[in-house]
C-alpha atoms as a PDB file:
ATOM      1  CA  UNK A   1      86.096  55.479  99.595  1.00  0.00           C
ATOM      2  CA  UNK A   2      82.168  54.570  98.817  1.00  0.00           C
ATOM      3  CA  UNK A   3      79.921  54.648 101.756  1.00  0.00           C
ATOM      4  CA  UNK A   4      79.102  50.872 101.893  1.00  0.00           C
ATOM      5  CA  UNK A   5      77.129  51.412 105.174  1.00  0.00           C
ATOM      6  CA  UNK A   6      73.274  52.514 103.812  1.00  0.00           C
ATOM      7  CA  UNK A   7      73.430  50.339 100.825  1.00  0.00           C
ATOM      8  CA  UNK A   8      72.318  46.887 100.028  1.00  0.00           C
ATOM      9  CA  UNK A   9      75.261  44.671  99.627  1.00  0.00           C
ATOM     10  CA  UNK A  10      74.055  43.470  96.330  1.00  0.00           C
ATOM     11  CA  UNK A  11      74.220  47.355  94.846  1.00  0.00           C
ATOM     12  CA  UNK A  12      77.714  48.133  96.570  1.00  0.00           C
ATOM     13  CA  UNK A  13      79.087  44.969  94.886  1.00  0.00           C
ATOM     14  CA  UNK A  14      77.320  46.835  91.346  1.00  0.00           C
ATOM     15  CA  UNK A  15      79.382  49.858  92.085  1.00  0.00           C
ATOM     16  CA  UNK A  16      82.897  48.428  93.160  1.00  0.00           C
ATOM     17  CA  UNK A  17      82.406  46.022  90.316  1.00  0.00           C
ATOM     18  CA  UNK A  18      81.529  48.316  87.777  1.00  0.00           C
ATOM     19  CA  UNK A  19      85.033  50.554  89.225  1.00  0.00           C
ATOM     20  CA  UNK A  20      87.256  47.403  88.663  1.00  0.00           C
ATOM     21  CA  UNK A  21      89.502  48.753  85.871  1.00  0.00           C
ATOM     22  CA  UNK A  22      89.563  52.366  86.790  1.00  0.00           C
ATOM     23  CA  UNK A  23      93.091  53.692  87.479  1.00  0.00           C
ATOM     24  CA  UNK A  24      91.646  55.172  90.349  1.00  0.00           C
ATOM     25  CA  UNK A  25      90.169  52.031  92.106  1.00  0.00           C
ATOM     26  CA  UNK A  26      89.874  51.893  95.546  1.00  0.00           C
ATOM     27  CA  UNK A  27      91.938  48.533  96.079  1.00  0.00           C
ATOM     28  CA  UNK A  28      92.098  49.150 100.199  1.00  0.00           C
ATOM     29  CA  UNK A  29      88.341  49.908 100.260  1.00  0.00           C
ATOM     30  CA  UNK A  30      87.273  47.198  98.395  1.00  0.00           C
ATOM     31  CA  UNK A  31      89.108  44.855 100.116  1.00  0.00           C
ATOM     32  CA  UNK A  32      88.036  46.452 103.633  1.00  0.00           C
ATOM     33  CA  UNK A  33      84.811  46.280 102.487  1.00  0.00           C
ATOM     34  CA  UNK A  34      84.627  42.258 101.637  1.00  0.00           C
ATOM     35  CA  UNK A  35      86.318  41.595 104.934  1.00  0.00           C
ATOM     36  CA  UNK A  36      83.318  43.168 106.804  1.00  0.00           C
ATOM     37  CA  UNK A  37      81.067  40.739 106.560  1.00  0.00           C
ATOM     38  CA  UNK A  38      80.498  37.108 104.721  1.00  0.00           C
ATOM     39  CA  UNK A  39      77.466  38.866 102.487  1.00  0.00           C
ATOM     40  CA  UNK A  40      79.691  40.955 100.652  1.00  0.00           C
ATOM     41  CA  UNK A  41      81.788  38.026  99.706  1.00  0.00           C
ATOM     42  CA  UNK A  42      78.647  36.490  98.477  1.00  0.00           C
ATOM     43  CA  UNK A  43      77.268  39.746  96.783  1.00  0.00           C
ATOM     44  CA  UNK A  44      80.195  40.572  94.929  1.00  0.00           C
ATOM     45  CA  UNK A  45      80.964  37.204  92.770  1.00  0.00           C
ATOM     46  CA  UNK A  46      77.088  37.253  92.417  1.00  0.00           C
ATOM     47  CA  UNK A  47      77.392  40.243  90.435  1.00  0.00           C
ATOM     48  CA  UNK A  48      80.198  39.215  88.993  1.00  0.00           C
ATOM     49  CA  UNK A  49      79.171  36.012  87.680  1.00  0.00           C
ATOM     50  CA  UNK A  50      75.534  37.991  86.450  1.00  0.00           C
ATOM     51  CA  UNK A  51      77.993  39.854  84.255  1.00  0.00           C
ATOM     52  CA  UNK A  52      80.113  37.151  82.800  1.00  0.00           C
ATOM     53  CA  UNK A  53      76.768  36.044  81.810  1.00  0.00           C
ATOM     54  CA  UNK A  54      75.682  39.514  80.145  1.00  0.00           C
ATOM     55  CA  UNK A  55      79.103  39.337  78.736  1.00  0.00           C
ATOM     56  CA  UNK A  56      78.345  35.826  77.014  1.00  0.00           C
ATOM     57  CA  UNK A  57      74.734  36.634  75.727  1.00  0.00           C
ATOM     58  CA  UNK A  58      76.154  40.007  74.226  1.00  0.00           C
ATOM     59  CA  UNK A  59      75.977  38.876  71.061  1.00  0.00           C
ATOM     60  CA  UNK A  60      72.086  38.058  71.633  1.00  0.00           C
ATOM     61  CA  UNK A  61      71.003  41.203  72.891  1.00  0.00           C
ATOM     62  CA  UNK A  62      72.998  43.441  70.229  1.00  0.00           C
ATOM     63  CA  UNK A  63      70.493  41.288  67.495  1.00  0.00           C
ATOM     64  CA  UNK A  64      67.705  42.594  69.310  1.00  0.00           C
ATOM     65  CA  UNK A  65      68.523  46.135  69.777  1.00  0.00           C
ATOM     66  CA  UNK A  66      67.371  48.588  67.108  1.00  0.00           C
ATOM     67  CA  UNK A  67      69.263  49.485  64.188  1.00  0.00           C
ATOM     68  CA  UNK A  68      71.450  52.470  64.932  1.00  0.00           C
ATOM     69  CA  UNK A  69      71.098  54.264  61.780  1.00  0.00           C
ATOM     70  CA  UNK A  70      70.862  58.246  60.327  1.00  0.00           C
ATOM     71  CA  UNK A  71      67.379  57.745  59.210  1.00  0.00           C
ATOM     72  CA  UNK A  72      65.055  60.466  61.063  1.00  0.00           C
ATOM     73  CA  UNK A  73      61.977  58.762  63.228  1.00  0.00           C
ATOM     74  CA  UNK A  74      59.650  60.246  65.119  1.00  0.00           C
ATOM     75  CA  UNK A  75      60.112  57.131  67.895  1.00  0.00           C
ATOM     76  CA  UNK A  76      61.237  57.928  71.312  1.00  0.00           C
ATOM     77  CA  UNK A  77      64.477  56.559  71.967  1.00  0.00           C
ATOM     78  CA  UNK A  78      64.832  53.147  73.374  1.00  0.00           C
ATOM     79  CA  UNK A  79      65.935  52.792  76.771  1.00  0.00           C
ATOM     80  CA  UNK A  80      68.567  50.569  77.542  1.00  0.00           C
ATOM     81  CA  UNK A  81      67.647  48.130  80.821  1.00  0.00           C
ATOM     82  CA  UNK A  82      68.604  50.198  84.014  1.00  0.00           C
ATOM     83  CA  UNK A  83      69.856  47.241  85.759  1.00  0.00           C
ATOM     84  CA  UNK A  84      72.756  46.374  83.130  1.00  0.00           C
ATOM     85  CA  UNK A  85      74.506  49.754  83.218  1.00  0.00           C
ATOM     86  CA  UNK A  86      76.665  49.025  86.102  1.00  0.00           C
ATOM     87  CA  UNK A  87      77.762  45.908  84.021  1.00  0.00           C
ATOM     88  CA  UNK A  88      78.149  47.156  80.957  1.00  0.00           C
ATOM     89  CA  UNK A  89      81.049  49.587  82.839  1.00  0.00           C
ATOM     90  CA  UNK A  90      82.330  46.012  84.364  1.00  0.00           C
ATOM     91  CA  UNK A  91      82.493  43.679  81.632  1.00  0.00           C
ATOM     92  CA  UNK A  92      85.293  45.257  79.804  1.00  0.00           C
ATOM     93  CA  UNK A  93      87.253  43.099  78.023  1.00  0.00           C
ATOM     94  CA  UNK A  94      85.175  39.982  78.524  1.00  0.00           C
ATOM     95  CA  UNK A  95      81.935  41.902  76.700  1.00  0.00           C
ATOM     96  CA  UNK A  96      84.844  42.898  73.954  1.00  0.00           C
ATOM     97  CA  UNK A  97      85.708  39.206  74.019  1.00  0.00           C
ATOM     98  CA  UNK A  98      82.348  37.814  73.698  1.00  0.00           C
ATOM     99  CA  UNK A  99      81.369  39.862  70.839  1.00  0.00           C
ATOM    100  CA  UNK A 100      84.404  38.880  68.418  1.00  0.00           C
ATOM    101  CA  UNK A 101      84.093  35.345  68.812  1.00  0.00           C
ATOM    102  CA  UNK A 102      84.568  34.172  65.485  1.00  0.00           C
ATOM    103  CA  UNK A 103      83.019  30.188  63.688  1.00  0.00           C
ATOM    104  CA  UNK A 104      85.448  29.169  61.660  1.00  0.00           C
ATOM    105  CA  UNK A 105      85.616  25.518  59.825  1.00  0.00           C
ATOM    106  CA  UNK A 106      89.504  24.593  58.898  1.00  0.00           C
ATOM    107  CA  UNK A 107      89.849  22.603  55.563  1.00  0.00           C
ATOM    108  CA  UNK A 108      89.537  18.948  55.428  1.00  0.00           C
ATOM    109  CA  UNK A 109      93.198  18.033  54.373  1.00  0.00           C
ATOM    110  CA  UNK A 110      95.949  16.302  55.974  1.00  0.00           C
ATOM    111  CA  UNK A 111      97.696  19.582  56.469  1.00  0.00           C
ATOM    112  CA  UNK A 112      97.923  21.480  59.672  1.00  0.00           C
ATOM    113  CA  UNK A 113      95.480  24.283  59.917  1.00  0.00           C
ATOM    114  CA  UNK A 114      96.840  27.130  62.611  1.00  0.00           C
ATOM    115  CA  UNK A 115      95.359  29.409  65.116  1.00  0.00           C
ATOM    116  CA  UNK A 116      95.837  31.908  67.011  1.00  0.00           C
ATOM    117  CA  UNK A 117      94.165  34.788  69.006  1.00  0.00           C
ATOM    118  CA  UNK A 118      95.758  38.144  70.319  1.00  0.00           C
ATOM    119  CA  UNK A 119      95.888  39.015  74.045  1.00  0.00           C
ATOM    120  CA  UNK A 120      92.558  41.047  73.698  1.00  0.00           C
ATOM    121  CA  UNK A 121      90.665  37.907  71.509  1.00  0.00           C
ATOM    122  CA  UNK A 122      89.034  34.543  72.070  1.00  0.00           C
ATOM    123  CA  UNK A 123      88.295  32.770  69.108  1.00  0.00           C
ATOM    124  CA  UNK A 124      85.463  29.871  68.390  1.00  0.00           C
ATOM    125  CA  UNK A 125      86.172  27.313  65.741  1.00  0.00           C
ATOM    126  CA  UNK A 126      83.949  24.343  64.835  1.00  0.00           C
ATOM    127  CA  UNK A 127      86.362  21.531  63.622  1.00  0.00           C
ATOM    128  CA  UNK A 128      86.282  18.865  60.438  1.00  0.00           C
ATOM    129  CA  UNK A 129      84.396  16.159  62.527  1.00  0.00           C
ATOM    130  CA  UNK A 130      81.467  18.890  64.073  1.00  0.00           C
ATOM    131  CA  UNK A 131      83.466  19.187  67.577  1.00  0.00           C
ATOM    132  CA  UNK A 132      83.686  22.763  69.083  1.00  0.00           C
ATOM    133  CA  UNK A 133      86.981  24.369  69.930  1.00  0.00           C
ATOM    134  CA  UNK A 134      87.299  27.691  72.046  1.00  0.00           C
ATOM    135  CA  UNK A 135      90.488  29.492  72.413  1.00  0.00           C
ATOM    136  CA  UNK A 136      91.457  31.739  74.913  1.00  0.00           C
ATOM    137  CA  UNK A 137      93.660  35.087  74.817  1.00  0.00           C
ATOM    138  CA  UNK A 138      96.881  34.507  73.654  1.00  0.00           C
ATOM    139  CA  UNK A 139      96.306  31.093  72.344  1.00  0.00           C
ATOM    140  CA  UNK A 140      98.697  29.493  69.738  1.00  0.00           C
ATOM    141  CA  UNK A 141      96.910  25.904  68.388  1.00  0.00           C
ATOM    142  CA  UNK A 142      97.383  23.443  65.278  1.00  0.00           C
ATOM    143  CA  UNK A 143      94.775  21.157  63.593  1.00  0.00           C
ATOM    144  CA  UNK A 144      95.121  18.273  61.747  1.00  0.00           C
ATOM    145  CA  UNK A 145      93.510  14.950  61.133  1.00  0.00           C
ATOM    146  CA  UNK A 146      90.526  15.891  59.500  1.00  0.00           C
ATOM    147  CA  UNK A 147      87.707  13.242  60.743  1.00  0.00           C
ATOM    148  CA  UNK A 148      89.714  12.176  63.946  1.00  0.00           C
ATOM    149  CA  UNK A 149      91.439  15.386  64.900  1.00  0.00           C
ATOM    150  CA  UNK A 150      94.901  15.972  66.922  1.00  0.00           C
ATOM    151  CA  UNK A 151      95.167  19.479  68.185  1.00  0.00           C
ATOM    152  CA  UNK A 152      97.942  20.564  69.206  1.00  0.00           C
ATOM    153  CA  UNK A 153      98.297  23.511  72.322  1.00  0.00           C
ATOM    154  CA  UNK A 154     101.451  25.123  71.492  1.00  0.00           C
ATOM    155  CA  UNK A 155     100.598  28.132  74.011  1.00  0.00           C
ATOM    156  CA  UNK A 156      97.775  28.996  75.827  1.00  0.00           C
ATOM    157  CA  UNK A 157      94.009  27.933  76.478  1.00  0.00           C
ATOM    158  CA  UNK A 158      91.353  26.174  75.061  1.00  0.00           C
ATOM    159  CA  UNK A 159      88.224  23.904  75.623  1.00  0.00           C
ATOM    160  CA  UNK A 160      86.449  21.611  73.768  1.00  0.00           C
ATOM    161  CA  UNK A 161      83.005  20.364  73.011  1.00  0.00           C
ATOM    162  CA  UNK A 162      83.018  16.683  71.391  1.00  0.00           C
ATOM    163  CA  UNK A 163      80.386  14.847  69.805  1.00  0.00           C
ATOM    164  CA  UNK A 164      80.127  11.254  70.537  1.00  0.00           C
ATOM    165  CA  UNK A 165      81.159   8.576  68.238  1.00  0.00           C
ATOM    166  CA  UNK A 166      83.337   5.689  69.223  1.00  0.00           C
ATOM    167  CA  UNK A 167      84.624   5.226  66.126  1.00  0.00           C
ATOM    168  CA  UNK A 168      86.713   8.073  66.273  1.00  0.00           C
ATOM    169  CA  UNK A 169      89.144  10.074  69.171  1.00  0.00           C
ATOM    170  CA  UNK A 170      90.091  13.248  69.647  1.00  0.00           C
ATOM    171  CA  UNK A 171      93.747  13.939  70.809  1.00  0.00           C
ATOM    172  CA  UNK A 172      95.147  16.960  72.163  1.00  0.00           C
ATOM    173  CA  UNK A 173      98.529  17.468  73.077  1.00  0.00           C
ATOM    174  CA  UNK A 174     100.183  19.998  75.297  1.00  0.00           C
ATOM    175  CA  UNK A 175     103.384  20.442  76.892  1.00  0.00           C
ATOM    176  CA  UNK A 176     104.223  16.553  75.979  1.00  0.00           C
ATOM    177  CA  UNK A 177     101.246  15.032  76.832  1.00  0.00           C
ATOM    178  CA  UNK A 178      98.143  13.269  75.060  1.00  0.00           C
ATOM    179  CA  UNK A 179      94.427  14.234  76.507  1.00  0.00           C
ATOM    180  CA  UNK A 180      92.146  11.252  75.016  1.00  0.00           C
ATOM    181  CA  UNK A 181      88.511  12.156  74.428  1.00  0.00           C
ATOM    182  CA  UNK A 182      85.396  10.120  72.665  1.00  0.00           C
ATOM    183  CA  UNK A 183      82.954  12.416  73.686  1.00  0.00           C
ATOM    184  CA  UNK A 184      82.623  15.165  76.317  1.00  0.00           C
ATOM    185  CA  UNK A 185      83.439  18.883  77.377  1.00  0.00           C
ATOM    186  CA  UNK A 186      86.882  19.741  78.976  1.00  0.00           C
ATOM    187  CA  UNK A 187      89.768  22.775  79.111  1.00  0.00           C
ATOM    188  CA  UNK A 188      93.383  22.115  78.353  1.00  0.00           C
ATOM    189  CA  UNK A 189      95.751  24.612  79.394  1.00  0.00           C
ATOM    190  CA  UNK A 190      99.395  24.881  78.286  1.00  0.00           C
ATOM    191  CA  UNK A 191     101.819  27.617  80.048  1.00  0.00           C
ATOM    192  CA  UNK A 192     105.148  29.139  81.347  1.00  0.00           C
ATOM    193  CA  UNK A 193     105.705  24.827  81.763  1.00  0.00           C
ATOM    194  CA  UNK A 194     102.726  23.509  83.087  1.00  0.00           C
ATOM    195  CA  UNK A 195      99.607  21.507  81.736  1.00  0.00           C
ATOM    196  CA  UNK A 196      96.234  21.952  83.191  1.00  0.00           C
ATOM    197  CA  UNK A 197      93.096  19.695  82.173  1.00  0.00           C
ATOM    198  CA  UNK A 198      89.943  20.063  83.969  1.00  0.00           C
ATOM    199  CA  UNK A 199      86.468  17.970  82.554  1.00  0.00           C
ATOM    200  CA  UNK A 200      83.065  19.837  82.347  1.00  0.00           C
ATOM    201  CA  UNK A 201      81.102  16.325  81.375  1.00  0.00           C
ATOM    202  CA  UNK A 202      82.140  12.963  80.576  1.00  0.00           C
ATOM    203  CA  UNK A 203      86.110  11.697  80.871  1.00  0.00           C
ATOM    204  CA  UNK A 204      88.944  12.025  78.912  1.00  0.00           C
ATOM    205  CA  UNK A 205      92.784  10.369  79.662  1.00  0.00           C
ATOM    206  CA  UNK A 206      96.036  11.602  80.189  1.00  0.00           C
ATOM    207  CA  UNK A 207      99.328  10.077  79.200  1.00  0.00           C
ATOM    208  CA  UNK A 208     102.699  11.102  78.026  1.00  0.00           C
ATOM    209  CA  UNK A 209     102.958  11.745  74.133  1.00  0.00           C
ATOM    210  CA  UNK A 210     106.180   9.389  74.811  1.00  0.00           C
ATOM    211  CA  UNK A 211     105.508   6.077  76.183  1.00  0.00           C
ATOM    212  CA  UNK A 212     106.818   5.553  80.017  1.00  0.00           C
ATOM    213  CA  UNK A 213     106.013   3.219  81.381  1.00  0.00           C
ATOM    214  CA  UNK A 214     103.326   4.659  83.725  1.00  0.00           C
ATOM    215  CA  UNK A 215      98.833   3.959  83.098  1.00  0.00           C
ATOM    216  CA  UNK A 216      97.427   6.758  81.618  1.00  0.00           C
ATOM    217  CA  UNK A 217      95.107   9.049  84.054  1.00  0.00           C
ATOM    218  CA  UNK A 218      91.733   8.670  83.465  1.00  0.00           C
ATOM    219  CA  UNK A 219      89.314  11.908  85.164  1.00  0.00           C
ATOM    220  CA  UNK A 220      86.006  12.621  85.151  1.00  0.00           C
ATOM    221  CA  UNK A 221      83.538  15.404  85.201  1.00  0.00           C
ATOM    222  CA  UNK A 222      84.512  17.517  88.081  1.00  0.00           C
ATOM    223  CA  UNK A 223      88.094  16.963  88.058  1.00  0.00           C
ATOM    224  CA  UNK A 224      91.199  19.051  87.339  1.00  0.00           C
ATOM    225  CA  UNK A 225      94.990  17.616  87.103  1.00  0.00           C
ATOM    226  CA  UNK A 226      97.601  20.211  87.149  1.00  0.00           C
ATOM    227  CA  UNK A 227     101.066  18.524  85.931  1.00  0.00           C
ATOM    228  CA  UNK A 228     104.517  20.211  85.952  1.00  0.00           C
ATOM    229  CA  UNK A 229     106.579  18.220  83.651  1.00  0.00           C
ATOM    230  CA  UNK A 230     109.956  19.211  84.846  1.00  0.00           C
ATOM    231  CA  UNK A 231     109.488  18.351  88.028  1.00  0.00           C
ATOM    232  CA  UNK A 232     107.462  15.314  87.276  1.00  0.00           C
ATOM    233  CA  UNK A 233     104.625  16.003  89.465  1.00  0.00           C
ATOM    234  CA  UNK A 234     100.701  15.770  88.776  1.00  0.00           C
ATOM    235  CA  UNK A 235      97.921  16.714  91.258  1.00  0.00           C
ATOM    236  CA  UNK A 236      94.465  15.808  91.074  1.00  0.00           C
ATOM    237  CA  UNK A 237      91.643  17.886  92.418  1.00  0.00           C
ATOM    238  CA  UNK A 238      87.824  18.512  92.507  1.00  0.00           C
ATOM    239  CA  UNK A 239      86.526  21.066  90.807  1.00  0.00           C
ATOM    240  CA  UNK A 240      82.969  22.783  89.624  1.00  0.00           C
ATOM    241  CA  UNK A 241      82.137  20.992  86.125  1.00  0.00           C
ATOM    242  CA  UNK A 242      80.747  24.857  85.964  1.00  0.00           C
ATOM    243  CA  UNK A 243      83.851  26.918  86.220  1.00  0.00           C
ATOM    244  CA  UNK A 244      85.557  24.754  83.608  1.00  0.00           C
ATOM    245  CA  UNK A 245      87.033  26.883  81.166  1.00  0.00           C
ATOM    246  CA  UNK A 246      84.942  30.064  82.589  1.00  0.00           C
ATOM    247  CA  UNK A 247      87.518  32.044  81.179  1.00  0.00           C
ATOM    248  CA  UNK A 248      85.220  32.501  77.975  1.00  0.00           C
ATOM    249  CA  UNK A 249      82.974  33.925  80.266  1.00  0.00           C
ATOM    250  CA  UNK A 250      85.796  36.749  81.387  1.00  0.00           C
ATOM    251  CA  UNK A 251      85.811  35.480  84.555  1.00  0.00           C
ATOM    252  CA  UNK A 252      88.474  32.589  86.916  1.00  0.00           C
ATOM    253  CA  UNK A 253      86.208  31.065  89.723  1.00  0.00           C
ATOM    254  CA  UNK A 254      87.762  29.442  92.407  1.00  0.00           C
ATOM    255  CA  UNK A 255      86.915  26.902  95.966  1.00  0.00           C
ATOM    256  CA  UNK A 256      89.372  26.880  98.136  1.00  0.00           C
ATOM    257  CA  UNK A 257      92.583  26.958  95.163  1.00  0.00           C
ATOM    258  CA  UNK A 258      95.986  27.067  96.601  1.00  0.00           C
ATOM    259  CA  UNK A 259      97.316  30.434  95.540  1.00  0.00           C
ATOM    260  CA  UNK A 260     100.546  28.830  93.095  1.00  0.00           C
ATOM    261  CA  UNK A 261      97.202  27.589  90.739  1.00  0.00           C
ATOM    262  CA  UNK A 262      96.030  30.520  90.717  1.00  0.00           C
ATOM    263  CA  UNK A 263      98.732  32.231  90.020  1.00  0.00           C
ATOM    264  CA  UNK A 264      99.355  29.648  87.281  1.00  0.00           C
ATOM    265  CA  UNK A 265      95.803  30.956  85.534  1.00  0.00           C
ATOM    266  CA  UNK A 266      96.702  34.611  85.901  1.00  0.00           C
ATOM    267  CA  UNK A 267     100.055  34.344  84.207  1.00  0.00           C
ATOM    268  CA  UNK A 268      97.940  33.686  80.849  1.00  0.00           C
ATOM    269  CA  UNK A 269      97.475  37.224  81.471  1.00  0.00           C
ATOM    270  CA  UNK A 270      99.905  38.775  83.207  1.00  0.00           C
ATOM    271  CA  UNK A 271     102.585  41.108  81.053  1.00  0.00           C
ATOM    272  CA  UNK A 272     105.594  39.436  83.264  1.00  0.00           C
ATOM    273  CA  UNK A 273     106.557  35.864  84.802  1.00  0.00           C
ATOM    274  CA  UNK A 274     104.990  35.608  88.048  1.00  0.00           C
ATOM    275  CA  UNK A 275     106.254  33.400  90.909  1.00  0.00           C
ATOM    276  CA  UNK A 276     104.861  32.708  94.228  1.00  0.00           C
ATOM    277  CA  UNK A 277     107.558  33.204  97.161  1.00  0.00           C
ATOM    278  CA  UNK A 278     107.186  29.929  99.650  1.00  0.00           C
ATOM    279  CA  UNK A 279     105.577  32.665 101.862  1.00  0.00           C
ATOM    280  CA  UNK A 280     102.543  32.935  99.814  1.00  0.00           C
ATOM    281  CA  UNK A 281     102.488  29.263  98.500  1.00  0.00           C
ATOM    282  CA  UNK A 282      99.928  27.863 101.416  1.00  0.00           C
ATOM    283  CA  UNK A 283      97.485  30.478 101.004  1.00  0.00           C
ATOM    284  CA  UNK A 284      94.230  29.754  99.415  1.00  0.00           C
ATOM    285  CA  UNK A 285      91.590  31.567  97.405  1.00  0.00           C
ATOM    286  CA  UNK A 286      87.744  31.219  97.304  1.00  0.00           C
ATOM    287  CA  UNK A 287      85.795  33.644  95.170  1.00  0.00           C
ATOM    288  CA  UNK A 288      85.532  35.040  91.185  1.00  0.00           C
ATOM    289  CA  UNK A 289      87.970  37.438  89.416  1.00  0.00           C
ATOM    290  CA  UNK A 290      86.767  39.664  86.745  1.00  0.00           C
ATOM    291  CA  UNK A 291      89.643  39.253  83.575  1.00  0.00           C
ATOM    292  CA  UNK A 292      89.230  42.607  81.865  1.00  0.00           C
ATOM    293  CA  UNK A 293      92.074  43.568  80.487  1.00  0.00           C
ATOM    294  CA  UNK A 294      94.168  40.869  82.979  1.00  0.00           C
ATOM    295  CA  UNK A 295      95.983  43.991  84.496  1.00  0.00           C
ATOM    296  CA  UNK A 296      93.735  43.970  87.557  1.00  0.00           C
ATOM    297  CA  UNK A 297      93.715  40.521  88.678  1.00  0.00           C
ATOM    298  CA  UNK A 298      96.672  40.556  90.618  1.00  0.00           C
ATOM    299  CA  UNK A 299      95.099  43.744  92.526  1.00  0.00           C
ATOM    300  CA  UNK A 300      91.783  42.068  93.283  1.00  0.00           C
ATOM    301  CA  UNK A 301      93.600  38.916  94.723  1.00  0.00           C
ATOM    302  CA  UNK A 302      95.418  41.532  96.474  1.00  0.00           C
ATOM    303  CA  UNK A 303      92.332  42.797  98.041  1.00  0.00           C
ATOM    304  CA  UNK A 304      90.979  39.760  99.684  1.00  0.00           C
ATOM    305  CA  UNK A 305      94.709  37.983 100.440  1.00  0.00           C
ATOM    306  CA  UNK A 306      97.463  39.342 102.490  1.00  0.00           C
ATOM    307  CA  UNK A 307      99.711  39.707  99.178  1.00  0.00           C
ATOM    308  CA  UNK A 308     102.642  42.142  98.657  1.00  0.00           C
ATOM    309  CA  UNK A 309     104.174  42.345  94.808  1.00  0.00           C
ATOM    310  CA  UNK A 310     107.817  43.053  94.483  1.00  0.00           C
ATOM    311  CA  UNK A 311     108.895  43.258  90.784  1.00  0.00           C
ATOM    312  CA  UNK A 312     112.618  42.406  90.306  1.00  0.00           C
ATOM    313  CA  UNK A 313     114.571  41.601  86.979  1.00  0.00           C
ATOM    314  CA  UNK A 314     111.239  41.417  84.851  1.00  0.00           C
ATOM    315  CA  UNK A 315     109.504  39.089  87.238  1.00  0.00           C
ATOM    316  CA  UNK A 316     106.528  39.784  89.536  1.00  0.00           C
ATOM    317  CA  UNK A 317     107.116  37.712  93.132  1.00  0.00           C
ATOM    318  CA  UNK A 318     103.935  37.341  94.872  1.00  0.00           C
ATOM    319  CA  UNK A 319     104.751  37.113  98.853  1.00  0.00           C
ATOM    320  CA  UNK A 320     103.099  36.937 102.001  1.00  0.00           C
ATOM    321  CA  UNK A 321     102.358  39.934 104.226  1.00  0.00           C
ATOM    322  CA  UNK A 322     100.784  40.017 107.755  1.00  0.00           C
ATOM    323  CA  UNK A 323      96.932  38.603 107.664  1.00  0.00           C
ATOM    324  CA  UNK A 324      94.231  40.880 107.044  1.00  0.00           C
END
């Protein structure tokens, strides 16, 4: 266990972050260690949103660094900054993620153009009309349209950035529903069941792809609706326009989410179903997790929550234990 006692908070939240995919990590410590005081709390998603945004300028500091070539020079070596070593341990798979974003601009037909991105890729891809799509891991999406586009979310995650023009709309539609946009930035998510769509800037609506009856939803920046089709409920909540779709960044923020959402956003990555035993389904969770690979995030929720994990039949159930 690290000595946390003689060191600034701000540099203990360096080291446990930059330990958050070792086999070895220290899940009991770490989670001892945010309990001691409110600070570390603080510290730690400090560092970790510093390196989600390392992770996103990646791309812009490789272009500046030196060529690494076999030419001979009689230069000294460049130093790489001191104070992004401990986050170039933590970024993992969200630096890996950054750095293959891909632009990619589908043909102008009527004919669907498909995506998709592994479960270690994201993928950028600027559409017909000049709006921006971003996909996250394990993403399956259509395109067609041309000038007024309709995506379609078969699986996954992805956000958008739409230029404004009345004359035209985009659609997107996941898990039988429509999202409406003219102009504006906002995250549709589409799995295990459930539709999430959450608004950065602007407003987009929300109907059934199949007339029923019912208004369409109209949100705004700042707001998230979580639907579960089957059992024909929608929620709407406040949200950070900031941590919209910060999965791109390799990281999930959260204020205060009930734990069955965030379970919800940690499926994407999970290698089993997960489900929430009625236990667990009142707790709530304030803070940032650190993607990676996705095979630590049940582990750091476990470190701040009083979560036990029973696997049974394929399927990861998420229950209550006594309070830490």
């Amino acid at each position: 266990m690290m000595d946390a006692t003689t060191q600034d908070p701000i540099d203990t939240a360096a080291a446990w972050h930059a330990r958050i995919d070792a086999s070895d990590m220290d899940w009991a410590g770490f989670g001892d260690w945010l309990a001691a005081d409110p600070s570390h709390r603080t510290a730690y998603d400090s560092v970790a949103l510093l390196d989600a945004e390392i992770g996103r300028a990646a791309p812009a500091i490789a272009a500046l660094m030196p060529a690494n070539d076999d030419e001979a020079t009689d230069a000294a070596p460049v130093a790489r900054p001191t104070r992004w070593r401990w986050a170039a341990a933590g970024t993992g798979g969200a630096l890996a993620a950054g750095l293959a974003l891909l632009l990619v601009a589908p043909t102008v037909t009527d004919t669907a153009q498909s995506y998709a991105t592994s479960a270690g890729d994201t993928r950028a891809v600027t559409l017909a009309d000049g709006s921006a799509m971003q996909l996250d891991r394990g993403t399956r999406v259509s395109v067609s349209g041309g000038k007024t586009p309709l995506i379609e979310l078969a699986a996954g995650a992805a956000s958008f950035s739409v230029r404004h023009d009345p004359s035209r709309t985009l659609i997107v539609r996941a898990g039988g529903y429509d999202i409406r946009d003219v102009g504006t930035r906002f995250a549709v998510v589409n799995t295990r069941g459930k539709v999430s769509v959450e608004v950065a800037e602007g407003s987009v609506s929300v109907a059934p792809h199949a007339p029923d009856g019912s208004a369409p939803t109209t949100l705004v920046a700042g707001q998230r609706l979580d639907i579960d089709p089957a059992a024909g409920i929608a929620e709407r909540r406040s949200i950070a326009p900031a941590s919209v779709a910060d999965w791109s960044d390799g990281r999930l923020s959260y204020d205060g989410a009930p734990l069955p959402l965030v379970a919800a956003d940690i499926s994407r990555y999970a290698q089993a179903p997960l489900v929430v035993d009625p236990s667990a389904a009142g707790l709530r969770f304030s803070g940032v997790l650190t993607i990676g690979d996705g095979s630590r995030l049940l582990d750091q929720l476990g470190a701040v929550l009083p979560l036990r994990l029973r696997r049974a039949d394929g399927v990861v159930h998420i229950e209550r234990t006594g309070g830490r």
